[in-house]
PDB file of N, CA and C in Angstrom:
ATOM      1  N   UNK A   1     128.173 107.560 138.945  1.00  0.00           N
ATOM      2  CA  UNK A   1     127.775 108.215 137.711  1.00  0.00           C
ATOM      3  C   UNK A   1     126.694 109.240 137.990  1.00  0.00           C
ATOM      4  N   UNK A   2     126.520 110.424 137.031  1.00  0.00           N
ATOM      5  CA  UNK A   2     125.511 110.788 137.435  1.00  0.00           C
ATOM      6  C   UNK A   2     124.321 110.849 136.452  1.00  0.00           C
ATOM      7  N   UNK A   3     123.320 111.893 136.480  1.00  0.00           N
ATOM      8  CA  UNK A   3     121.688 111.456 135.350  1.00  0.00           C
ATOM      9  C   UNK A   3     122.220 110.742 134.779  1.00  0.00           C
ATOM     10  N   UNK A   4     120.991 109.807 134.113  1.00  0.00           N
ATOM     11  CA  UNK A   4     121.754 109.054 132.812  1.00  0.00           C
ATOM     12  C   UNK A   4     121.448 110.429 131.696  1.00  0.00           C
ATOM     13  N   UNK A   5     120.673 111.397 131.658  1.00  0.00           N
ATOM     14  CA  UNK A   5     120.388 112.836 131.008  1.00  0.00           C
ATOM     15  C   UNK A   5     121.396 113.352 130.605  1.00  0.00           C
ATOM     16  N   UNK A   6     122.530 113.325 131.756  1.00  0.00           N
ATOM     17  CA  UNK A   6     123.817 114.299 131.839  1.00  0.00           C
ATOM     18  C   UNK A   6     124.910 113.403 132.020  1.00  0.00           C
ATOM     19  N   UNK A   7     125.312 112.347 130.798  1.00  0.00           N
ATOM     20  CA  UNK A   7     126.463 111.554 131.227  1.00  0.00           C
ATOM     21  C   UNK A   7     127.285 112.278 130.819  1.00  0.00           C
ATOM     22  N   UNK A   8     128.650 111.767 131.940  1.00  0.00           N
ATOM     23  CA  UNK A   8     129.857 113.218 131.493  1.00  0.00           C
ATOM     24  C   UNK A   8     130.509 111.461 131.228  1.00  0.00           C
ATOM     25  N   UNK A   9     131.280 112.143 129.883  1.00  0.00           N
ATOM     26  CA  UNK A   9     132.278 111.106 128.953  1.00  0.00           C
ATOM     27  C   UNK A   9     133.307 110.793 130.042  1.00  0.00           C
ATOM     28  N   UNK A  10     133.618 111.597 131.196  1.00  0.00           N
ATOM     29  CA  UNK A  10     134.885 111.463 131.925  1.00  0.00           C
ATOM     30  C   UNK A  10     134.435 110.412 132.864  1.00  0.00           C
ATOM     31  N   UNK A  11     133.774 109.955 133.554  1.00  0.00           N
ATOM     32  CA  UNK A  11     132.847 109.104 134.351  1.00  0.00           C
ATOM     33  C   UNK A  11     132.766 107.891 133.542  1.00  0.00           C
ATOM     34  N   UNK A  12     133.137 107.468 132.177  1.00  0.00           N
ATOM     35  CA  UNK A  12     133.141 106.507 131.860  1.00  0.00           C
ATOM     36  C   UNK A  12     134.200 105.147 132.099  1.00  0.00           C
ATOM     37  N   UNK A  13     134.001 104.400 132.460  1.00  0.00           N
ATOM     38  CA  UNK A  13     135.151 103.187 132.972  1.00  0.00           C
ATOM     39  C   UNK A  13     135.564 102.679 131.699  1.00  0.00           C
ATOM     40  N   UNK A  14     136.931 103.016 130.834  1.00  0.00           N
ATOM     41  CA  UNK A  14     137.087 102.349 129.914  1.00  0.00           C
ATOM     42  C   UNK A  14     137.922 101.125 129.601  1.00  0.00           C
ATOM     43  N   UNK A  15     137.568 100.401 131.034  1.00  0.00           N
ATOM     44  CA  UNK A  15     137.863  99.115 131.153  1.00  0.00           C
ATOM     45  C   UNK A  15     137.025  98.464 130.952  1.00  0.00           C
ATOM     46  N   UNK A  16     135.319  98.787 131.287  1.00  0.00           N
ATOM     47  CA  UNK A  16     134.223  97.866 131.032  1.00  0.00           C
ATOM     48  C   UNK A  16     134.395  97.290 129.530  1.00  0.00           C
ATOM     49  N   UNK A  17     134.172  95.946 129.544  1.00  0.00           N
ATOM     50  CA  UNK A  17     134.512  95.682 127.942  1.00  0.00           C
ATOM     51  C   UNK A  17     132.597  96.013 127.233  1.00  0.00           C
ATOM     52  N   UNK A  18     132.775  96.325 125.806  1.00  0.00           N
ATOM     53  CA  UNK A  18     131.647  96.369 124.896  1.00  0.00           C
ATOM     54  C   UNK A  18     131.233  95.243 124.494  1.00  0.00           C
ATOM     55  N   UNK A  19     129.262  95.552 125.037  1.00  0.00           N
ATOM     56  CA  UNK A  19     128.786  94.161 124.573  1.00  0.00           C
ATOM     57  C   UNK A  19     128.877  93.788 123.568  1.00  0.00           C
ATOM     58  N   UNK A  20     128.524  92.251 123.179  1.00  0.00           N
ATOM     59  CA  UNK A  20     128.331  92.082 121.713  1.00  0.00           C
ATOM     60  C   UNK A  20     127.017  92.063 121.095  1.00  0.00           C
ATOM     61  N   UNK A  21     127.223  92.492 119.732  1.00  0.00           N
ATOM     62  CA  UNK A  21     126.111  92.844 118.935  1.00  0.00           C
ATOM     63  C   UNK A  21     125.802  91.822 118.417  1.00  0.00           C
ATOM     64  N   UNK A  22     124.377  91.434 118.419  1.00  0.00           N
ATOM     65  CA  UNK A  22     123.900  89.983 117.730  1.00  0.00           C
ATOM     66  C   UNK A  22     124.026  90.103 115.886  1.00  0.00           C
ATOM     67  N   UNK A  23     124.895  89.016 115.643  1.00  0.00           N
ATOM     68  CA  UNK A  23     124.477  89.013 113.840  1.00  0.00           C
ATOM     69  C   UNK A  23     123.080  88.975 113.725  1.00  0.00           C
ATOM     70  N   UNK A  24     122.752  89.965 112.825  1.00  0.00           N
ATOM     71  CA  UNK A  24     121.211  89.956 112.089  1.00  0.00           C
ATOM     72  C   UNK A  24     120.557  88.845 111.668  1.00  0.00           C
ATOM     73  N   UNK A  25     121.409  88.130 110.561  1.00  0.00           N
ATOM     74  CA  UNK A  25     121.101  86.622 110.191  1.00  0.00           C
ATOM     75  C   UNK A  25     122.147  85.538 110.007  1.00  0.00           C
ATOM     76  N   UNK A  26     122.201  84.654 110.609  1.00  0.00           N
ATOM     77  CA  UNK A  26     122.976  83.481 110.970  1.00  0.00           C
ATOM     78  C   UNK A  26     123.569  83.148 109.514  1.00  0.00           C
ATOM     79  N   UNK A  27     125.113  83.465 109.532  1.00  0.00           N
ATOM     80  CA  UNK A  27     126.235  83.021 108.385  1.00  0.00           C
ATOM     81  C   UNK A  27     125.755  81.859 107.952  1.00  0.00           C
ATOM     82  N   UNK A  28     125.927  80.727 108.543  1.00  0.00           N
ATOM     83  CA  UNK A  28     125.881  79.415 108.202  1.00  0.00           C
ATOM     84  C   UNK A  28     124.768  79.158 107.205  1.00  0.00           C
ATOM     85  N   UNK A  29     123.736  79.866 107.095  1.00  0.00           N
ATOM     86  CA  UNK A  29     122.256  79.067 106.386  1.00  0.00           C
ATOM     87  C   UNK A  29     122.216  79.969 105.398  1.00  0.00           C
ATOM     88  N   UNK A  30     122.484  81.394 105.524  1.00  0.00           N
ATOM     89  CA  UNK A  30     121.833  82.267 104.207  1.00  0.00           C
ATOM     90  C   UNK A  30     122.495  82.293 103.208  1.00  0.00           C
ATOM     91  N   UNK A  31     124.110  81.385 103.041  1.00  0.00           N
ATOM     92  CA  UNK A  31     123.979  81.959 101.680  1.00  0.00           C
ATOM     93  C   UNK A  31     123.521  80.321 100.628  1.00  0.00           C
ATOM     94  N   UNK A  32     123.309  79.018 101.459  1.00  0.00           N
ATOM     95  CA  UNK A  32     123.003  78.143 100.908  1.00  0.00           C
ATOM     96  C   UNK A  32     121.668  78.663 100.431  1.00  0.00           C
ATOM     97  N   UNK A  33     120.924  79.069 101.617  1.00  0.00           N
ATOM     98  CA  UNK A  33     119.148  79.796 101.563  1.00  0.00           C
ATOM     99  C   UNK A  33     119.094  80.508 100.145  1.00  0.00           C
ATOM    100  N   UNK A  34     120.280  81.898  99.642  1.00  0.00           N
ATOM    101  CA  UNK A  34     120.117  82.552  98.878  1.00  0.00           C
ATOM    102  C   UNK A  34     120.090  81.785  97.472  1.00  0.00           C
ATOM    103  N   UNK A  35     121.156  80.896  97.545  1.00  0.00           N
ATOM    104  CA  UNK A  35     121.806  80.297  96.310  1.00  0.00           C
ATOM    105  C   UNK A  35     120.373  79.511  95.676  1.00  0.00           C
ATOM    106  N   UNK A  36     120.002  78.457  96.697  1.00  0.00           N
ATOM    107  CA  UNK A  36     118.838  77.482  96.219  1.00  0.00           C
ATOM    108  C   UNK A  36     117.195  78.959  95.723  1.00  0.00           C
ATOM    109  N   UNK A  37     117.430  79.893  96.331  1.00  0.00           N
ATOM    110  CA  UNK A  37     115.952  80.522  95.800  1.00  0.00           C
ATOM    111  C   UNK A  37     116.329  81.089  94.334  1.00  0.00           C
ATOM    112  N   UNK A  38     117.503  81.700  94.156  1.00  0.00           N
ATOM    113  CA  UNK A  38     117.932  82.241  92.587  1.00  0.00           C
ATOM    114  C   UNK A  38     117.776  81.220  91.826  1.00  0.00           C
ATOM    115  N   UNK A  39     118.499  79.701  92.308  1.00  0.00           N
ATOM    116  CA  UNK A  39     118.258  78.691  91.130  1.00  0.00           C
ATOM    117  C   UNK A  39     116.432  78.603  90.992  1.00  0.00           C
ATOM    118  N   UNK A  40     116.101  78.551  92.016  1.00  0.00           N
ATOM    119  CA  UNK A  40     114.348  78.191  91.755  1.00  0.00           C
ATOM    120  C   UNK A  40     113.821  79.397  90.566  1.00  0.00           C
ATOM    121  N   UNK A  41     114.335  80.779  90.624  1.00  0.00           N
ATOM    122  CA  UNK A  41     113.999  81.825  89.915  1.00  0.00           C
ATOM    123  C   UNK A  41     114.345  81.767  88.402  1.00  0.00           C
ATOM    124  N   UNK A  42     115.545  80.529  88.093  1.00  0.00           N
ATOM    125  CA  UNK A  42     116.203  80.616  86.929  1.00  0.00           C
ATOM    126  C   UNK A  42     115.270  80.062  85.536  1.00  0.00           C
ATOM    127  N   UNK A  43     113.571  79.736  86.200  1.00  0.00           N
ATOM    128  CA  UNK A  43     113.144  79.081  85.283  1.00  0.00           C
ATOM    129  C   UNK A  43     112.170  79.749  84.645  1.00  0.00           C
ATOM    130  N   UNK A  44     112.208  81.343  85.192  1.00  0.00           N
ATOM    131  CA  UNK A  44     111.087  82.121  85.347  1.00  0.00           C
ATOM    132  C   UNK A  44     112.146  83.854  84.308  1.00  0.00           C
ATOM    133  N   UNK A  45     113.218  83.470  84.204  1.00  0.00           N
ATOM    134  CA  UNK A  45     114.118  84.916  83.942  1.00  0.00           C
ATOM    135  C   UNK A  45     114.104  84.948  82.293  1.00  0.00           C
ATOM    136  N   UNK A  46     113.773  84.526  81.346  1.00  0.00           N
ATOM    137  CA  UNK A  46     113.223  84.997  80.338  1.00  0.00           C
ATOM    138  C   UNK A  46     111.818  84.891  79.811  1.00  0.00           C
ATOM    139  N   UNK A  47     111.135  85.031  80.772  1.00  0.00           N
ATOM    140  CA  UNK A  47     109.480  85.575  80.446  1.00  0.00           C
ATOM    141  C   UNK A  47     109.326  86.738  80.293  1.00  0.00           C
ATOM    142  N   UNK A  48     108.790  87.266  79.034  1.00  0.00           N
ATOM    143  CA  UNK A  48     108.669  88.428  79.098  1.00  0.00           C
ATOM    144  C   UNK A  48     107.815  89.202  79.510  1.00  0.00           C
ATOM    145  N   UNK A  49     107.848  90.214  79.627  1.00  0.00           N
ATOM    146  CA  UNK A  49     106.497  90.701  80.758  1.00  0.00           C
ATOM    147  C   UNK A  49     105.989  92.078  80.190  1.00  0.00           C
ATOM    148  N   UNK A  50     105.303  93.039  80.167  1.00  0.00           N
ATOM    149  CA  UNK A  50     105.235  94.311  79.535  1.00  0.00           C
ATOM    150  C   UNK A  50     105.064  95.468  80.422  1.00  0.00           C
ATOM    151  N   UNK A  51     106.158  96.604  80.715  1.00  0.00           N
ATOM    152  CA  UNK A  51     106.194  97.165  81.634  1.00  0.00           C
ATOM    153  C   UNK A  51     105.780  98.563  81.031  1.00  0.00           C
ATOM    154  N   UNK A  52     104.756  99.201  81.701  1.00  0.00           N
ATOM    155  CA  UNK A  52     104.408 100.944  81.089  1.00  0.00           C
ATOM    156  C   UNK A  52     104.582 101.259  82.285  1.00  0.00           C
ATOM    157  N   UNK A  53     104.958 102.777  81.899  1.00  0.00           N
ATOM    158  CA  UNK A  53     105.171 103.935  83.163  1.00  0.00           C
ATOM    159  C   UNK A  53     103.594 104.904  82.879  1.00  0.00           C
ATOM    160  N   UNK A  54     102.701 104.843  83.674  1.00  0.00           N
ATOM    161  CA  UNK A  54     101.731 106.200  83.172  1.00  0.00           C
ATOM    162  C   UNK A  54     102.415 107.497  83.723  1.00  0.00           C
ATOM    163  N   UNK A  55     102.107 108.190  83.172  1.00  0.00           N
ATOM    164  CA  UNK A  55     102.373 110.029  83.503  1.00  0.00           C
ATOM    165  C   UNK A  55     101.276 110.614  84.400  1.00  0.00           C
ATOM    166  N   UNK A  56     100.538 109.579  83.692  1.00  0.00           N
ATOM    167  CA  UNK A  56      98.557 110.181  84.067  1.00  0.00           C
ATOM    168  C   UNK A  56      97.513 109.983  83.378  1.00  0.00           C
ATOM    169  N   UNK A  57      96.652 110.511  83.734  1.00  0.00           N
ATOM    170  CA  UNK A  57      95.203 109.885  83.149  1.00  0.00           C
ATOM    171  C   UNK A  57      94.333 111.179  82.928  1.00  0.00           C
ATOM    172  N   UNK A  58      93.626 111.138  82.229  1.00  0.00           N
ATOM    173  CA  UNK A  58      92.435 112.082  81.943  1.00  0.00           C
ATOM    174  C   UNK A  58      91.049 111.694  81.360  1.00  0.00           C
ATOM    175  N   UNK A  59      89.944 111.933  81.468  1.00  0.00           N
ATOM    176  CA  UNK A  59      89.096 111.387  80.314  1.00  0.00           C
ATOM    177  C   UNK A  59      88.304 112.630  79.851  1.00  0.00           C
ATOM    178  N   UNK A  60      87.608 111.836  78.911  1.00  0.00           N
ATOM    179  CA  UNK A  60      87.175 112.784  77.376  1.00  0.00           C
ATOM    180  C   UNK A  60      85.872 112.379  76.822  1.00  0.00           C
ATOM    181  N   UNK A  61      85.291 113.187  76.374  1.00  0.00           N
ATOM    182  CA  UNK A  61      84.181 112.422  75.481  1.00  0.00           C
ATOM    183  C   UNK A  61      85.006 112.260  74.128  1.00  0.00           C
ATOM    184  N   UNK A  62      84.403 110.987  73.092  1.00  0.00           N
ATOM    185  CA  UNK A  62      85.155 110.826  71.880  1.00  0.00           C
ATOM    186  C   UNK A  62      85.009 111.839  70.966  1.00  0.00           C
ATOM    187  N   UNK A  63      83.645 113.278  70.924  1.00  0.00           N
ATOM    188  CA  UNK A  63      84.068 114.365  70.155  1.00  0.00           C
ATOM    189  C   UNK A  63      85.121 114.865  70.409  1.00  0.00           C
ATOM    190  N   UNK A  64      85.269 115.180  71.808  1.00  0.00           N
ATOM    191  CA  UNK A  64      86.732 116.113  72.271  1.00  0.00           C
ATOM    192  C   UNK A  64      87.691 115.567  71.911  1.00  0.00           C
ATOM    193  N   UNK A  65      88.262 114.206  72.127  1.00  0.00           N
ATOM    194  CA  UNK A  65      89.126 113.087  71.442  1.00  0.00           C
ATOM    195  C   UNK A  65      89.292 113.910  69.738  1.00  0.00           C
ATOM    196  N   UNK A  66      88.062 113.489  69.059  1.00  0.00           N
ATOM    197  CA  UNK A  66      87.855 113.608  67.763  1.00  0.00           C
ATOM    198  C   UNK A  66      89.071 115.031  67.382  1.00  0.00           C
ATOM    199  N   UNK A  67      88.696 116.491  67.931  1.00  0.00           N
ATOM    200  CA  UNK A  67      88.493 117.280  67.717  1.00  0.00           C
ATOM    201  C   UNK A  67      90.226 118.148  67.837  1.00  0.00           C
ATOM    202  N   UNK A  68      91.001 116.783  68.777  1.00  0.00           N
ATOM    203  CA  UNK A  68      92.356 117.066  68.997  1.00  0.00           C
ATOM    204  C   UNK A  68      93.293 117.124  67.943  1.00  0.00           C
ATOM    205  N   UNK A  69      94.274 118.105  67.515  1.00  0.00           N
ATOM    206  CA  UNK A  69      95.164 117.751  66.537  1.00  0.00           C
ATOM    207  C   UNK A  69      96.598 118.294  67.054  1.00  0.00           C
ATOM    208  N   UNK A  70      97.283 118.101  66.235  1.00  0.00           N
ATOM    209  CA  UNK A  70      98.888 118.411  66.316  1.00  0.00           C
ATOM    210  C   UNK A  70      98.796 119.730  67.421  1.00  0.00           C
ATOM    211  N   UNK A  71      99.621 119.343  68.228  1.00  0.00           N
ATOM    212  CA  UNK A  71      99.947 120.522  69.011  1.00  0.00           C
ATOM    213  C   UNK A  71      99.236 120.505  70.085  1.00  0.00           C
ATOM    214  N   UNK A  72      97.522 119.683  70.550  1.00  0.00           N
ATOM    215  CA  UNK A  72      97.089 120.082  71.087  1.00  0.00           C
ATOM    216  C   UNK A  72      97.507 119.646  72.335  1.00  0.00           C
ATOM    217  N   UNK A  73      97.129 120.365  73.838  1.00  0.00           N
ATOM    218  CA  UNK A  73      97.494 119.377  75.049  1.00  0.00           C
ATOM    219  C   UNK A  73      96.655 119.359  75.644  1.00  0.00           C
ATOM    220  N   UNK A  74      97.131 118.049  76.273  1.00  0.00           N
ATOM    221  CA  UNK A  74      95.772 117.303  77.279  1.00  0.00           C
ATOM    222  C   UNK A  74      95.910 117.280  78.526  1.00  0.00           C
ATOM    223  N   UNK A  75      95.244 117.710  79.823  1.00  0.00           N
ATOM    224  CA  UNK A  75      95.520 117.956  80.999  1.00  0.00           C
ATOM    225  C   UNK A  75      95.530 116.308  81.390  1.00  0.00           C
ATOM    226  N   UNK A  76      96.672 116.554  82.479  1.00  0.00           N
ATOM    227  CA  UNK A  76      96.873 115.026  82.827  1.00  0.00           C
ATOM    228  C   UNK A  76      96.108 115.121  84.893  1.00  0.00           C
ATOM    229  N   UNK A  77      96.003 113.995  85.245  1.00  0.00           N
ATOM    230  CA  UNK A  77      95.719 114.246  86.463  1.00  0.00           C
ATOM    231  C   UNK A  77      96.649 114.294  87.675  1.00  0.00           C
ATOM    232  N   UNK A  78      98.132 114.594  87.320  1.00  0.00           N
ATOM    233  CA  UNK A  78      99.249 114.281  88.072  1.00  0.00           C
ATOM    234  C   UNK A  78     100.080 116.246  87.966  1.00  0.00           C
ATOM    235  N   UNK A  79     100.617 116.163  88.894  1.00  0.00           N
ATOM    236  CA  UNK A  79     101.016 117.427  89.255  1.00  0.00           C
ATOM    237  C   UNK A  79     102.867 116.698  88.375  1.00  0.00           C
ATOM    238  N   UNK A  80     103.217 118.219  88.496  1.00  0.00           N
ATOM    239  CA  UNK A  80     104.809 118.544  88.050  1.00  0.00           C
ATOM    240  C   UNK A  80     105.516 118.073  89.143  1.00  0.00           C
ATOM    241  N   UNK A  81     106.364 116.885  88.846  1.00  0.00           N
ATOM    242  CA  UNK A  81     106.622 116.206  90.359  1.00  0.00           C
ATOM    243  C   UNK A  81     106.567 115.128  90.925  1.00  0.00           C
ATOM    244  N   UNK A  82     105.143 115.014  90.416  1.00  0.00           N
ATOM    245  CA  UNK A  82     104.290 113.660  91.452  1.00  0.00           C
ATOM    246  C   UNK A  82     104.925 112.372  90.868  1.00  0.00           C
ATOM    247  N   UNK A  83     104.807 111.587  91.618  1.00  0.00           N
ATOM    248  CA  UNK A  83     105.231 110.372  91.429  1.00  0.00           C
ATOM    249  C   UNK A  83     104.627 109.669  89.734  1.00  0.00           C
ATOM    250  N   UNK A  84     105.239 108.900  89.115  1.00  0.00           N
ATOM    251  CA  UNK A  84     104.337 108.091  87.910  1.00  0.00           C
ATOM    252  C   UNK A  84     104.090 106.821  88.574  1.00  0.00           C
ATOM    253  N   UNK A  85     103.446 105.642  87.785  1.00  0.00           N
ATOM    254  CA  UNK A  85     102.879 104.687  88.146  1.00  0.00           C
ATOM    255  C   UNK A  85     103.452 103.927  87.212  1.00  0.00           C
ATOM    256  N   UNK A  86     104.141 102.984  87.958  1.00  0.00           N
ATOM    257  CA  UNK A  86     104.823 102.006  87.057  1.00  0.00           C
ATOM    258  C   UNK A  86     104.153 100.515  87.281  1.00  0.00           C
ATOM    259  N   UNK A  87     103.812 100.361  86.022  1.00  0.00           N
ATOM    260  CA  UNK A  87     103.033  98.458  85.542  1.00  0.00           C
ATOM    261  C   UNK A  87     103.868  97.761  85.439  1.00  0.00           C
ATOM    262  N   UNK A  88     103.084  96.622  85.886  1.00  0.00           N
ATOM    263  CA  UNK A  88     104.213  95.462  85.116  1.00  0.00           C
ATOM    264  C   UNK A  88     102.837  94.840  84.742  1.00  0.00           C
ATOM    265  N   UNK A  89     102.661  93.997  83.379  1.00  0.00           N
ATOM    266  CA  UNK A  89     101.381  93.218  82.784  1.00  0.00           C
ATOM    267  C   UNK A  89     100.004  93.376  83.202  1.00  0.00           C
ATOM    268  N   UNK A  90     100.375  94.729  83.430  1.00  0.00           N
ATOM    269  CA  UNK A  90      98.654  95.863  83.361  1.00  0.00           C
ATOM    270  C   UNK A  90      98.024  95.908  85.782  1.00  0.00           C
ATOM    271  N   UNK A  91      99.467  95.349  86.122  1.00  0.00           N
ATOM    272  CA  UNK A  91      98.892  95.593  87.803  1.00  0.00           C
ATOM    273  C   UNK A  91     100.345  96.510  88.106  1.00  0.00           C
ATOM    274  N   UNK A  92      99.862  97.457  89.362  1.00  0.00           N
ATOM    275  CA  UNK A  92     100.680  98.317  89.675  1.00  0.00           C
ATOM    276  C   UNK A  92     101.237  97.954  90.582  1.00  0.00           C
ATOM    277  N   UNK A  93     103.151  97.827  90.231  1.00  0.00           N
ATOM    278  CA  UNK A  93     104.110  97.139  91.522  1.00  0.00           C
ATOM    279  C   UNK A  93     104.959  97.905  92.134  1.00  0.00           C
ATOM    280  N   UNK A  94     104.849  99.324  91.254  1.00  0.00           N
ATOM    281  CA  UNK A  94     106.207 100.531  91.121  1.00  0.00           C
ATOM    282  C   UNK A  94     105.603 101.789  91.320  1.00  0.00           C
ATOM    283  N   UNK A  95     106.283 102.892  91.806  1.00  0.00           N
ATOM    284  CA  UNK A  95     106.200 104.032  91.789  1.00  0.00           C
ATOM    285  C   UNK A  95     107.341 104.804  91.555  1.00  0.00           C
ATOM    286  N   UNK A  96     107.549 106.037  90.222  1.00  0.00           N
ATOM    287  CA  UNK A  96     108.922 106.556  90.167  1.00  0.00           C
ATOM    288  C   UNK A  96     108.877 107.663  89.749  1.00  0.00           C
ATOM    289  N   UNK A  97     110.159 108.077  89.067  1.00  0.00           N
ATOM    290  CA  UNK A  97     110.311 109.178  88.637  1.00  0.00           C
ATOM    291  C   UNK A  97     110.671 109.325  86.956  1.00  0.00           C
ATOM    292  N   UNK A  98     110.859 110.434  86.140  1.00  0.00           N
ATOM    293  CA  UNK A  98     111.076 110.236  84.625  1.00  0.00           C
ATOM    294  C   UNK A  98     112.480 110.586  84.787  1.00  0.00           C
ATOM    295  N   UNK A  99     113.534 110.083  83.963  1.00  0.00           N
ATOM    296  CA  UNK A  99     114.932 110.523  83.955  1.00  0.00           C
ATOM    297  C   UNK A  99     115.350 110.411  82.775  1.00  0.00           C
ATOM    298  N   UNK A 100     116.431 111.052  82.374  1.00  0.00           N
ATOM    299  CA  UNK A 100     117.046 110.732  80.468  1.00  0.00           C
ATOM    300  C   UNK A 100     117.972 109.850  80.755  1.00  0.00           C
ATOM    301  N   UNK A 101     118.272 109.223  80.207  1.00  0.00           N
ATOM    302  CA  UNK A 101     119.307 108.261  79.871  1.00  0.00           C
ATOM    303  C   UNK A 101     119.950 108.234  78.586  1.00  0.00           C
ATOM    304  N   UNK A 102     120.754 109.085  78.013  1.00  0.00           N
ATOM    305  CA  UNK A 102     121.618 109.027  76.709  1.00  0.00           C
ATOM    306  C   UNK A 102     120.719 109.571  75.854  1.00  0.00           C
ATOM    307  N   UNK A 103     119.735 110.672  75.796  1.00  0.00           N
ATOM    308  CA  UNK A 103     118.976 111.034  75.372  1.00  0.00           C
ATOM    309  C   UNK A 103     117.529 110.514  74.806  1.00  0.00           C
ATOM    310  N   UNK A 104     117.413 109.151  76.009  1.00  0.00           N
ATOM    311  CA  UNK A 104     116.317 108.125  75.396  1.00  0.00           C
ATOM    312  C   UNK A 104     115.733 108.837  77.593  1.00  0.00           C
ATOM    313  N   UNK A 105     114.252 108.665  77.553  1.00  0.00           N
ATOM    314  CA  UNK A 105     113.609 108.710  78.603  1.00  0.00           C
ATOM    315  C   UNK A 105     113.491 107.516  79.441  1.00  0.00           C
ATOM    316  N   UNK A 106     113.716 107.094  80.750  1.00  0.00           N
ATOM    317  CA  UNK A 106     113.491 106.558  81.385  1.00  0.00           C
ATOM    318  C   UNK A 106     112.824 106.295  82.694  1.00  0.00           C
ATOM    319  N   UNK A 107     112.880 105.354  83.551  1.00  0.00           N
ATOM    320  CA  UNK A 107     112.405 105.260  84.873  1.00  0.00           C
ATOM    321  C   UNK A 107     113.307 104.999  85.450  1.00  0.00           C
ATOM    322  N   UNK A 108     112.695 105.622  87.297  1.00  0.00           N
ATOM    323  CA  UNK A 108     113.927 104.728  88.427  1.00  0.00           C
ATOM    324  C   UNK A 108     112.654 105.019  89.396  1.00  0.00           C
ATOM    325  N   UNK A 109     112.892 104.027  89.472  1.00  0.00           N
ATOM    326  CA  UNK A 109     111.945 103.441  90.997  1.00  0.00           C
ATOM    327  C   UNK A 109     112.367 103.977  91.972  1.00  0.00           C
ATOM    328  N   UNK A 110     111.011 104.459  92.962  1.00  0.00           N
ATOM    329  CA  UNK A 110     111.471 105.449  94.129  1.00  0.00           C
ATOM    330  C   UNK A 110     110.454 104.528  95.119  1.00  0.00           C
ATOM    331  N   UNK A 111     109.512 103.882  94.895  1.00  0.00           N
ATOM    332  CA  UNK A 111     108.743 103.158  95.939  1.00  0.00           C
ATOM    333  C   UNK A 111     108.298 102.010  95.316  1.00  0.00           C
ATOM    334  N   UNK A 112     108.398 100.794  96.228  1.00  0.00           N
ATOM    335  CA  UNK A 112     107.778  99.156  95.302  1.00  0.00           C
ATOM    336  C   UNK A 112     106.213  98.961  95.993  1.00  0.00           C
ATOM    337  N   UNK A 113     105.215  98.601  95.319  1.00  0.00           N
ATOM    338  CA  UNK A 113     104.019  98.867  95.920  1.00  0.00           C
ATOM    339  C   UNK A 113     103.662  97.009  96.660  1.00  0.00           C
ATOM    340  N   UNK A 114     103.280  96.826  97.554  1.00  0.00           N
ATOM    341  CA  UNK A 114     103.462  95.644  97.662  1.00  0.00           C
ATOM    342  C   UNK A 114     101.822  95.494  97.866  1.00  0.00           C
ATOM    343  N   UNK A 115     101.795  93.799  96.993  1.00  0.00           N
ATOM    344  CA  UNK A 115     100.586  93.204  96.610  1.00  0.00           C
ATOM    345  C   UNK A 115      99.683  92.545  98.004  1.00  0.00           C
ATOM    346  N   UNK A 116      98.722  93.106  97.866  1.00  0.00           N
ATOM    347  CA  UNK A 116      97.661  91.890  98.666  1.00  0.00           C
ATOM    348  C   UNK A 116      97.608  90.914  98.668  1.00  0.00           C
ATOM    349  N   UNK A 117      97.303  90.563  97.759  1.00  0.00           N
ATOM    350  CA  UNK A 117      97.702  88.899  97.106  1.00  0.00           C
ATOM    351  C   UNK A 117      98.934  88.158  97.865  1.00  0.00           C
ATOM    352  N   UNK A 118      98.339  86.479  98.003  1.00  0.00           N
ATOM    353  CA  UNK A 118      99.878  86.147  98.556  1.00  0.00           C
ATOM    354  C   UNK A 118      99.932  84.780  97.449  1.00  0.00           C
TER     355      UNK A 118
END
């Protein structure tokens, strides 16, 4: 053969047989594994929880507040673009984007923020 840099496809022995590739996770255990953690979850799936998306944030003194009416706008601290911040019961787990859905506004998650906490 020659470089391994410069393998020529013709130099290949296509009698050598192809190794085998290890399964990722062992058939036998994961789907009993999967089944028993969903049932453990089944006791927890109608709690309700309260989910806000922020856009952004700004602050104000309460005259300026006061002084706002119809029409007025408020600078937010997030660019045209930027990611929103998605809550779940006032801690941040989500990061996304705004989308329409049937002419109602929505979210879709583009990053899951993962907790310190264990």
């Amino acid at each position: 053969m020659t470089d391994s840099k410069n393998l020529n496809l013709d130099e290949l022995d296509e009698k050598q047989p192809m190794p085998e590739v290890p399964s990722p996770i062992s058939v036998d255990s994961a789907p009993s594994e999967k089944l028993q953690s969903v049932t453990e979850l089944e006791a927890v799936y109608d709690i309700p929880v309260q989910v806000s998306a922020v856009l952004g944030k700004t602050r104000m003194p309460v005259n300026q507040l006061l002084k706002l009416g119809r029409g007025a706008i408020v600078e937010l601290d997030r660019k045209v673009g930027e990611a929103i911040d998605i809550y779940v019961n006032d801690r941040l787990v989500a990061r996304g984007e705004v989308v329409i859905v049937d002419d109602k506004l929505g979210i879709t998650m583009t990053e899951i923020i993962k907790s310190d906490k264990g």
